[in-house]
Protein backbone atom coordinates (compact mmCIF):
# COMPACT_ATOMS: atom_id res chain seq x y z
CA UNK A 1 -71.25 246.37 70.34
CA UNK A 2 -70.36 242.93 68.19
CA UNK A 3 -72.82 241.20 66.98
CA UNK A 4 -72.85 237.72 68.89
CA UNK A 5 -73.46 235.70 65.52
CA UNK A 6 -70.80 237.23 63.78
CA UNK A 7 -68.11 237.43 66.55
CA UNK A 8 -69.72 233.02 66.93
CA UNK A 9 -68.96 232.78 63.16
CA UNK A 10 -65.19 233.82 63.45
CA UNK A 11 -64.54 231.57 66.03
CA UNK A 12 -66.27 228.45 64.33
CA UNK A 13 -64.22 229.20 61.28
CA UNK A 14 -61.09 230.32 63.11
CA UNK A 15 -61.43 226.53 65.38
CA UNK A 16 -62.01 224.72 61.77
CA UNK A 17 -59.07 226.03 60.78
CA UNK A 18 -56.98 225.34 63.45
CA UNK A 19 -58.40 221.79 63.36
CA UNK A 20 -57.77 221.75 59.57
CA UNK A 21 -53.97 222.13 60.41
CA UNK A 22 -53.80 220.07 63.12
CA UNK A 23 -54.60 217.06 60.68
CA UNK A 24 -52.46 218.35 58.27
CA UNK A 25 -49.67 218.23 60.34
CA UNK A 26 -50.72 215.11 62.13
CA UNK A 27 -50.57 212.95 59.14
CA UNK A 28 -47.34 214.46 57.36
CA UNK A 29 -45.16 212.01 56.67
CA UNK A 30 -42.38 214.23 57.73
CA UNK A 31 -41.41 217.88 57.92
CA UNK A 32 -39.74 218.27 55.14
CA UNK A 33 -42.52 217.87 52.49
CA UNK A 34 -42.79 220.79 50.37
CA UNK A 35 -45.39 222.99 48.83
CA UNK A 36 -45.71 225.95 46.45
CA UNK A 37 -46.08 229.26 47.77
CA UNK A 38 -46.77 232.24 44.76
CA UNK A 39 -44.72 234.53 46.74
CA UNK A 40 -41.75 232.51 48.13
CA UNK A 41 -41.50 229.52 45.84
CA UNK A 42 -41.01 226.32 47.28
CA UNK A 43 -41.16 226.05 51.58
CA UNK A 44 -41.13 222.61 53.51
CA UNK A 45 -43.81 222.38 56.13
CA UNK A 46 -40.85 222.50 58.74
CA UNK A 47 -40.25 226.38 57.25
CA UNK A 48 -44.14 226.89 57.64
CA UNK A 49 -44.59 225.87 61.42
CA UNK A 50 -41.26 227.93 62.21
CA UNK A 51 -42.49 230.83 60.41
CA UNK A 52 -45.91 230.23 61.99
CA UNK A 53 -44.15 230.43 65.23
CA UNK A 54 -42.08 233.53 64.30
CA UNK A 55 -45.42 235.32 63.45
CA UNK A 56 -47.14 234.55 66.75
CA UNK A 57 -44.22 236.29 68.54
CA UNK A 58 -44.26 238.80 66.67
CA UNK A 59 -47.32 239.87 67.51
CA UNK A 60 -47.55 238.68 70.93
CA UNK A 61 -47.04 242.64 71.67
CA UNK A 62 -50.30 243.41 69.68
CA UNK A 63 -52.35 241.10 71.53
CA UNK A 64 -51.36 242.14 74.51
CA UNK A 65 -52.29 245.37 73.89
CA UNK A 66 -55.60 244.65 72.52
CA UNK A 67 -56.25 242.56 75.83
CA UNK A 68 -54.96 245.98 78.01
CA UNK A 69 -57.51 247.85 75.95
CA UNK A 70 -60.42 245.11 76.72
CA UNK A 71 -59.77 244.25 80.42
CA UNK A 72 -57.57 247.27 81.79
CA UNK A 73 -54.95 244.59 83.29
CA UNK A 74 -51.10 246.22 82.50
CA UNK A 75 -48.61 243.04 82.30
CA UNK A 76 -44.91 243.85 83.71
């Protein structure tokens, strides 16, 4: 069984985050502003929320099955 405080935790920090880039994005003065990633070198934010969206789909299959395994419900 989770430990309430701990599974409370993750979801503060997971909504602070999500808040985090909500202002981020929010006060961009455009999409095309680019940062410095060590692995891919420079990305504009546009290439961040489109990979950010690419991700989620991605793994849209995952969470579904992790919901399956939690409620029993079987999507079509």
């Amino acid at each position: 069984m989770p430990d309430p405080a701990v599974v409370a935790a993750a979801w503060e920090a997971w909504r602070a985050e999500v808040a985090f880039a909500d202002r981020f994005v929010a006060d961009a003065p455009t999409l095309d502003i680019v940062g410095e990633d060590s692995w891919r070198g420079k990305v504009s934010l546009r290439w961040v929320l489109i990979h950010m969206v690419e991700e989620y789909a991605r793994h849209n299959g995952h969470a579904d099955l992790i919901r399956e395994r939690i409620d029993g419900a079987i999507g079509l």
